[in-house]
PDB file of N, CA and C in Angstrom:
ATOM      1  N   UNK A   1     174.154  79.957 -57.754  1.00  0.00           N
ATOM      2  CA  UNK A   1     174.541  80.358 -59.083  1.00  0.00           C
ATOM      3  C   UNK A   1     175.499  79.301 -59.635  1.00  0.00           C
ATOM      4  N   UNK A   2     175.120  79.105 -60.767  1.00  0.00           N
ATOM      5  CA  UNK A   2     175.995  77.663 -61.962  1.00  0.00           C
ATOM      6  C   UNK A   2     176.910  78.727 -62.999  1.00  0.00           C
ATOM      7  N   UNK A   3     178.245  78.697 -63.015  1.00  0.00           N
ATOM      8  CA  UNK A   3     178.303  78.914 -64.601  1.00  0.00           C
ATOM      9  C   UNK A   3     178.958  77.337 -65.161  1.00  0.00           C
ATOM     10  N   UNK A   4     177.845  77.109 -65.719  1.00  0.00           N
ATOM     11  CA  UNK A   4     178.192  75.136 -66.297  1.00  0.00           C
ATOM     12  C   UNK A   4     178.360  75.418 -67.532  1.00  0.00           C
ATOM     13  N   UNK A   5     179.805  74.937 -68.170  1.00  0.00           N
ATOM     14  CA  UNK A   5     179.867  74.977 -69.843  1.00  0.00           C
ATOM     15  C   UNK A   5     179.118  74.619 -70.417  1.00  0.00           C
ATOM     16  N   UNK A   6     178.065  73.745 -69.796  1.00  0.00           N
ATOM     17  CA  UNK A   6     177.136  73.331 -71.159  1.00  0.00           C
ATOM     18  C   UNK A   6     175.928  74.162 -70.907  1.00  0.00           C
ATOM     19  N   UNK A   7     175.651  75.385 -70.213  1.00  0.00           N
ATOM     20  CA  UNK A   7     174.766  76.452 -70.350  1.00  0.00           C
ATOM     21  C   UNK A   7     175.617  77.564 -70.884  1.00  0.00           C
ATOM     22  N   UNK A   8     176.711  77.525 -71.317  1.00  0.00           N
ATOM     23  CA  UNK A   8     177.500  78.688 -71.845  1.00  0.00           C
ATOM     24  C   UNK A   8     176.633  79.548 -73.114  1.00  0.00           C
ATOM     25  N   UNK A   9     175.977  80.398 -73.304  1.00  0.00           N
ATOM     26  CA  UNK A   9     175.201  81.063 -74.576  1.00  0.00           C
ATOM     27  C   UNK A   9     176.528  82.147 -75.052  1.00  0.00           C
ATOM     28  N   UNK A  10     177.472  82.547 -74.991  1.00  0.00           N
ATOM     29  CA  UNK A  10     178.285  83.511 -74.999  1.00  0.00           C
ATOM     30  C   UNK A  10     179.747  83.543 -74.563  1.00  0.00           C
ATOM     31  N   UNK A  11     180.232  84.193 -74.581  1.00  0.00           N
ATOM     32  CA  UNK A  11     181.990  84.369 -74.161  1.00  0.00           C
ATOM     33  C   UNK A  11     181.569  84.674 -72.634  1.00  0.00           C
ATOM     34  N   UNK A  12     180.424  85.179 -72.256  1.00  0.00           N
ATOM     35  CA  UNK A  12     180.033  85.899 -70.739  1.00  0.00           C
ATOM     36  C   UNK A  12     179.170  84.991 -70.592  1.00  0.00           C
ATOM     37  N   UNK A  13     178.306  84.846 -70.998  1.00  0.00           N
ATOM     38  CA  UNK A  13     176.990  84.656 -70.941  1.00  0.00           C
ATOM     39  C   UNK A  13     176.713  83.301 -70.757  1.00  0.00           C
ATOM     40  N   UNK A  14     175.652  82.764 -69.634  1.00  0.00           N
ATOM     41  CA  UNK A  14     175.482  81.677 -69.087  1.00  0.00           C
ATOM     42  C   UNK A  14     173.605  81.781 -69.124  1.00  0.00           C
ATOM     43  N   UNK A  15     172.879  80.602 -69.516  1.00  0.00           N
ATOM     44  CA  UNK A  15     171.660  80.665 -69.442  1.00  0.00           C
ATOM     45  C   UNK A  15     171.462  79.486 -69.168  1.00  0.00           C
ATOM     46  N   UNK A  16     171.105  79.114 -67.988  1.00  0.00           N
ATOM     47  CA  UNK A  16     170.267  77.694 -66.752  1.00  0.00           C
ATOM     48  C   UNK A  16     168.927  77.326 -67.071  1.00  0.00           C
ATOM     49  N   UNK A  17     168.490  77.141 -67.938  1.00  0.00           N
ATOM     50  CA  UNK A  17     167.210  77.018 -68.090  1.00  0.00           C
ATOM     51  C   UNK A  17     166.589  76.025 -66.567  1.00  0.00           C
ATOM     52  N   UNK A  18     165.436  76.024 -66.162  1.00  0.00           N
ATOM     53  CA  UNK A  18     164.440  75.469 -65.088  1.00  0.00           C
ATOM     54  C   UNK A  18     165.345  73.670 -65.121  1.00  0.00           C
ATOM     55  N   UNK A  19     165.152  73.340 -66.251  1.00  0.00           N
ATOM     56  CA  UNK A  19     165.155  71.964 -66.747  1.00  0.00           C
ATOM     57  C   UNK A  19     166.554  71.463 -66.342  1.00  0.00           C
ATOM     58  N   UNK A  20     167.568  72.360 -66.575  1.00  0.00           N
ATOM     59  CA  UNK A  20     168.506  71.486 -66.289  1.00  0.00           C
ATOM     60  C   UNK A  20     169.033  72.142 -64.233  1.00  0.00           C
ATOM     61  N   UNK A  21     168.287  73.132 -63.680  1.00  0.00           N
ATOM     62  CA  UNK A  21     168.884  73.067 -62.001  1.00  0.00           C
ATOM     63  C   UNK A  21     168.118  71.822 -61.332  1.00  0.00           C
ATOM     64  N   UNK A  22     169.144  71.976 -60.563  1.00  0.00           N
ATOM     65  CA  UNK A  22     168.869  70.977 -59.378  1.00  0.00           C
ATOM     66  C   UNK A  22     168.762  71.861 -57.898  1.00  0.00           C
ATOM     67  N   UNK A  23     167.984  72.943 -58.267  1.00  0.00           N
ATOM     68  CA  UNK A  23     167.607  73.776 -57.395  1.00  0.00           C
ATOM     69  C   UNK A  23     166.309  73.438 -56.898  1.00  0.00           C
ATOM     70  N   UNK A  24     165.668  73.866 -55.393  1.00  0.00           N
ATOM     71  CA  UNK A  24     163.985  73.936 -55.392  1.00  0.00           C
ATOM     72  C   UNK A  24     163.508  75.347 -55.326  1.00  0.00           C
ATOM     73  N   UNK A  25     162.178  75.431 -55.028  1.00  0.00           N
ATOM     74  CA  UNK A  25     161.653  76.854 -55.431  1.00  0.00           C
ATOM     75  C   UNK A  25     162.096  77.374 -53.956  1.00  0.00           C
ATOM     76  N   UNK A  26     162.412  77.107 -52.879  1.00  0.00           N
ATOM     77  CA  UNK A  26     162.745  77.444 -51.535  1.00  0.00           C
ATOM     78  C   UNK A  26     164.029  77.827 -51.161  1.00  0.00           C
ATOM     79  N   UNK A  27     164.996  77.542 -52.592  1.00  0.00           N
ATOM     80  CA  UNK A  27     166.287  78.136 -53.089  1.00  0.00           C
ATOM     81  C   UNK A  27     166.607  79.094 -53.759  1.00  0.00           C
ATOM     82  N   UNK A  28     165.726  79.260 -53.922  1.00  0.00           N
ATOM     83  CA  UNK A  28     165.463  80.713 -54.679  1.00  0.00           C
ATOM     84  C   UNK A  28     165.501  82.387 -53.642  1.00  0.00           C
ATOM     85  N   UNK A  29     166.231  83.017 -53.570  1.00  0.00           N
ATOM     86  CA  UNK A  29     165.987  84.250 -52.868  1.00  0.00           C
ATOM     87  C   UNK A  29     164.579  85.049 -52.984  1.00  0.00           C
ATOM     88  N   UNK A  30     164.227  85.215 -54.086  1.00  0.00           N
ATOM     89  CA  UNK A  30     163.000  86.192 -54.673  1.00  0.00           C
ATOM     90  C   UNK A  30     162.068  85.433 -55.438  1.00  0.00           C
ATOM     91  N   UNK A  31     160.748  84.780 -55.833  1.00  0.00           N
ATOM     92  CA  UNK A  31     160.139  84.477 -56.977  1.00  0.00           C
ATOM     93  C   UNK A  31     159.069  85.336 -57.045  1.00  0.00           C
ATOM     94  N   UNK A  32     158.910  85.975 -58.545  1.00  0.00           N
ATOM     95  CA  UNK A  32     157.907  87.029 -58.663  1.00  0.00           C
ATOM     96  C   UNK A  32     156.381  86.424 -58.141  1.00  0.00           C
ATOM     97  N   UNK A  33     156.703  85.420 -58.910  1.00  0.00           N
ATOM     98  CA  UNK A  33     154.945  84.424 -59.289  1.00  0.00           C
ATOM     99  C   UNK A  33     155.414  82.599 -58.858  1.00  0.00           C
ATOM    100  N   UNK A  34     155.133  82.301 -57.564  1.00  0.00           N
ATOM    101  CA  UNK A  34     155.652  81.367 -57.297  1.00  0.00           C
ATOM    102  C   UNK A  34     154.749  79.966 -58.164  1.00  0.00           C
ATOM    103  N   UNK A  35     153.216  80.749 -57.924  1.00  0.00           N
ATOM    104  CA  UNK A  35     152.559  79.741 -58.605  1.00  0.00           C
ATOM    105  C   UNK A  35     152.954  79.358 -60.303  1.00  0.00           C
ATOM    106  N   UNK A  36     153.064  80.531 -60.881  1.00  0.00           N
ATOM    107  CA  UNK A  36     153.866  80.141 -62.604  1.00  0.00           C
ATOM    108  C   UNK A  36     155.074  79.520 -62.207  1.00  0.00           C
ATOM    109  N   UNK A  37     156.208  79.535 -60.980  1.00  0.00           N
ATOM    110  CA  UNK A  37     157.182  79.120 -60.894  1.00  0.00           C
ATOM    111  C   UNK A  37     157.070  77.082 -60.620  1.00  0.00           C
ATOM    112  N   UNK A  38     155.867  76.566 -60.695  1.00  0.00           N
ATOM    113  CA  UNK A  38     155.727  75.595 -60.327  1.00  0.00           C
ATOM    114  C   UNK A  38     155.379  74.725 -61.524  1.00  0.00           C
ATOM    115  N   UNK A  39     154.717  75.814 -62.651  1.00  0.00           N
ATOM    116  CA  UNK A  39     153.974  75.182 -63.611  1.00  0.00           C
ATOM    117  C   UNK A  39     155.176  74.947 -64.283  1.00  0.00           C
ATOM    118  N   UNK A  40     154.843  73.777 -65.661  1.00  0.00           N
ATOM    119  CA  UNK A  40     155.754  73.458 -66.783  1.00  0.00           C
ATOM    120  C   UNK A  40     156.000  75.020 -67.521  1.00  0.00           C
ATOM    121  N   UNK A  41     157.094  75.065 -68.521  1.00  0.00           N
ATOM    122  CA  UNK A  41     157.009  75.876 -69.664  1.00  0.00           C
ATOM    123  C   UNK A  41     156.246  76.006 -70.640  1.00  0.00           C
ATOM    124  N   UNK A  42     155.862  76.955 -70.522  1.00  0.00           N
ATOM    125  CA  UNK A  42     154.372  77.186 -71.577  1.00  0.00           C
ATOM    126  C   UNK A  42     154.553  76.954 -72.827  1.00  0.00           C
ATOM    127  N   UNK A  43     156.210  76.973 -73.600  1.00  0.00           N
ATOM    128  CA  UNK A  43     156.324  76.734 -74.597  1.00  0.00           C
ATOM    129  C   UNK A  43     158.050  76.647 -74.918  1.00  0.00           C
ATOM    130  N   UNK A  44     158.680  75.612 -75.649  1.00  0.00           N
ATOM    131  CA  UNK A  44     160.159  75.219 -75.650  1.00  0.00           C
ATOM    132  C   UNK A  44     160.684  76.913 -75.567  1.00  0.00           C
ATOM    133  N   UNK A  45     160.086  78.082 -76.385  1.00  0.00           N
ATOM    134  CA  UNK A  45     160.884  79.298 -76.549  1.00  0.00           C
ATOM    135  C   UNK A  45     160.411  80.119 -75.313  1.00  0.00           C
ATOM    136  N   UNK A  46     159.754  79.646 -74.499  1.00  0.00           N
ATOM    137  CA  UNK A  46     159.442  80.869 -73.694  1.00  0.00           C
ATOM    138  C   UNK A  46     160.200  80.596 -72.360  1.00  0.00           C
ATOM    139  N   UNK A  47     160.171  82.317 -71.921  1.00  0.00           N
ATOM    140  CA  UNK A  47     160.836  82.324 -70.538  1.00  0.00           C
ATOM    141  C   UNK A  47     160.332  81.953 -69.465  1.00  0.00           C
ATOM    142  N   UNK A  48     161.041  80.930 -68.400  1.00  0.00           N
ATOM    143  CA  UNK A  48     159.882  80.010 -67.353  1.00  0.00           C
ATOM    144  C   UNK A  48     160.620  80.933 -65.943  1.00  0.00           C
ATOM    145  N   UNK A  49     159.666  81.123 -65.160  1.00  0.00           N
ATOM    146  CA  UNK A  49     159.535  82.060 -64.020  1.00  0.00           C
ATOM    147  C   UNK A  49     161.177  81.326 -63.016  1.00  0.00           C
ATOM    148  N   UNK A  50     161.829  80.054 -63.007  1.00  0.00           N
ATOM    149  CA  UNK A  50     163.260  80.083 -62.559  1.00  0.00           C
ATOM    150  C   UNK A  50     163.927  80.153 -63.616  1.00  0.00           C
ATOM    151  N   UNK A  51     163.852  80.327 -64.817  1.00  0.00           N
ATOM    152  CA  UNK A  51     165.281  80.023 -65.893  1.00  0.00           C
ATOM    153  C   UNK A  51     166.287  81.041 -65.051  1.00  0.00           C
ATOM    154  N   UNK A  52     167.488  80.887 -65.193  1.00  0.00           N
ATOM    155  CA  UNK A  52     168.379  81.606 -64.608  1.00  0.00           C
ATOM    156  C   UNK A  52     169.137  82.403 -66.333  1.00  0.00           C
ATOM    157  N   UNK A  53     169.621  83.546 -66.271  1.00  0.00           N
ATOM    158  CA  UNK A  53     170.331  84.322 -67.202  1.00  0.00           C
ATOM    159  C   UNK A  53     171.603  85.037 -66.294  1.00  0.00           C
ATOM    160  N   UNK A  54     172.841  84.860 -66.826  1.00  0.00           N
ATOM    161  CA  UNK A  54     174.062  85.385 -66.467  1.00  0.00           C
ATOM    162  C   UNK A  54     174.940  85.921 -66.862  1.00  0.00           C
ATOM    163  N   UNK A  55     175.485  86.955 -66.466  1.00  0.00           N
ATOM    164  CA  UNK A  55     176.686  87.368 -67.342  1.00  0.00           C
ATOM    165  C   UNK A  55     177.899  87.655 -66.355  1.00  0.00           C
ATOM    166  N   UNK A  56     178.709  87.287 -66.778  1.00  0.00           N
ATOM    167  CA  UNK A  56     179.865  86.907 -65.865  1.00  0.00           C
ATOM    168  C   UNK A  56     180.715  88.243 -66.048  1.00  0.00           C
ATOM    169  N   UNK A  57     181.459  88.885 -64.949  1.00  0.00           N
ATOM    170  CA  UNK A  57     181.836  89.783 -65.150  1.00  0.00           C
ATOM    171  C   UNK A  57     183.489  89.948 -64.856  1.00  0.00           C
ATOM    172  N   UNK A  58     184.638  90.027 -65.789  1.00  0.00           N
ATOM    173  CA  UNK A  58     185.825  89.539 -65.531  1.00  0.00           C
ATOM    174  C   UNK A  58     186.451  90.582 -65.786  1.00  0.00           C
ATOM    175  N   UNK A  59     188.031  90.221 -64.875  1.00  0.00           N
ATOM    176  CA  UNK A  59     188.860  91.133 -64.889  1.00  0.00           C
ATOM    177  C   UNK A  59     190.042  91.045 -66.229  1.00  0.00           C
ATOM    178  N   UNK A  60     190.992  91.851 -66.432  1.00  0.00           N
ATOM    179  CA  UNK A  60     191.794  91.937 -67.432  1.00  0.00           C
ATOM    180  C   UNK A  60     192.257  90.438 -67.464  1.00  0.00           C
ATOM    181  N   UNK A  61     192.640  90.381 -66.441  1.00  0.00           N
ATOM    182  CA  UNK A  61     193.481  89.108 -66.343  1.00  0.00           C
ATOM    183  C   UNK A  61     192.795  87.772 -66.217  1.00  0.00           C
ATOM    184  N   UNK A  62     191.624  87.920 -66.800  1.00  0.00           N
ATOM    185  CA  UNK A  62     190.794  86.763 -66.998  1.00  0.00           C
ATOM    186  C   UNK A  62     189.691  86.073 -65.479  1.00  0.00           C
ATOM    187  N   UNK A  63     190.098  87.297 -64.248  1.00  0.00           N
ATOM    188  CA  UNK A  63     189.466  86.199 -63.052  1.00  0.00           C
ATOM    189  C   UNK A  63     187.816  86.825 -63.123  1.00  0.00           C
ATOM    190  N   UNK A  64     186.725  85.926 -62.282  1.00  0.00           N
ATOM    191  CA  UNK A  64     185.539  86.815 -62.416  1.00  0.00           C
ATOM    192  C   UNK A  64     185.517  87.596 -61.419  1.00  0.00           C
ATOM    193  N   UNK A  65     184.843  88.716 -61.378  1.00  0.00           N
ATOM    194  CA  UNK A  65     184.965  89.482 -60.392  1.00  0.00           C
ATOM    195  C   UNK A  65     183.559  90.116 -60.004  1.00  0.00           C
ATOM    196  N   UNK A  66     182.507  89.148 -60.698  1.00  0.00           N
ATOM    197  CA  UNK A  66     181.428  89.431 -59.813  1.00  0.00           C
ATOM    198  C   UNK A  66     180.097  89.082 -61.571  1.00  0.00           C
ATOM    199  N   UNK A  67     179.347  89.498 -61.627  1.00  0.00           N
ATOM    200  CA  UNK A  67     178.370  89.148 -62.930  1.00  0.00           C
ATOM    201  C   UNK A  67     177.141  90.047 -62.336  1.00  0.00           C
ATOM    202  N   UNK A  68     176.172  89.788 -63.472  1.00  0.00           N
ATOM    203  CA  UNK A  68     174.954  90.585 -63.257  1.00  0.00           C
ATOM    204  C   UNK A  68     173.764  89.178 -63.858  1.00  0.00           C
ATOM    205  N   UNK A  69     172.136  89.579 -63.190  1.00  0.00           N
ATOM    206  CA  UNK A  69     171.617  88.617 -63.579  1.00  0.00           C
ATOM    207  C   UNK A  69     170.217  89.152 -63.680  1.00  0.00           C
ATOM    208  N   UNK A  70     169.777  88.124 -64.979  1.00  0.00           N
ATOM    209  CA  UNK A  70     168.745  88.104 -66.092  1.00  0.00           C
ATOM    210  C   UNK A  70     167.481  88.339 -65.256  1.00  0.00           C
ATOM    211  N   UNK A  71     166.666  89.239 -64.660  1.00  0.00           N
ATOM    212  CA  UNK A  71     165.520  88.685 -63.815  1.00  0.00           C
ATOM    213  C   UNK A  71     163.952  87.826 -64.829  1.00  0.00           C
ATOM    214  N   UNK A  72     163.393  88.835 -65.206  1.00  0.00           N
ATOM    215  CA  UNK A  72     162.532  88.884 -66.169  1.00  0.00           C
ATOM    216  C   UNK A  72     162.892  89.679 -67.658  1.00  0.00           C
ATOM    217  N   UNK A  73     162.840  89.274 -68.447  1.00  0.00           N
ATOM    218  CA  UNK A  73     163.020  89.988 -69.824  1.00  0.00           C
ATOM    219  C   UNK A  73     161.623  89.538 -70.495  1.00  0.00           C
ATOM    220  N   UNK A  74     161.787  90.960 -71.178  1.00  0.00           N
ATOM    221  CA  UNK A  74     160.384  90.691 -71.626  1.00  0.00           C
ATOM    222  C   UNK A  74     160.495  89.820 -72.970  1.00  0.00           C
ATOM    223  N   UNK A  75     161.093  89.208 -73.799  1.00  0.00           N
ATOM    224  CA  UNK A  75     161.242  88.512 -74.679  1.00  0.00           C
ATOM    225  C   UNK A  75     162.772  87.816 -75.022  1.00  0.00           C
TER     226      UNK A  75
END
């Protein structure tokens, strides 16, 4: 897991698109569809089978204390 300022979408919110990890598909814990996970993005707006989605989950006092994450959304 990245939270990199320059994937910041939000005050929480972190989105990794495929393009910018330096992850492999064998780093991955779970892939639904490994074979879509190999192909390019079907299109600049669409969701690609690793994009990563995050939301960071913090305490009063500003520390994180854990997040939740994007699996599939349907749009």
């Amino acid at each position: 897991m990245e939270f990199r300022e320059d994937c910041k979408v939000s005050r929480i919110g972190y989105f990794l698109p495929v393009e910018k990890q330096d992850f492999t598909l064998d780093q991955f814990l779970l892939v639904r569809d490994k074979d879509a996970a190999l192909k390019p993005r079907i299109s600049p707006d669409s969701w690609h089978e690793l994009d990563l989605l995050y939301f960071a989950l913090m305490s009063r006092s500003g520390d994180m204390i854990g997040y939740l994450q994007v699996d599939y959304p349907f749009d």
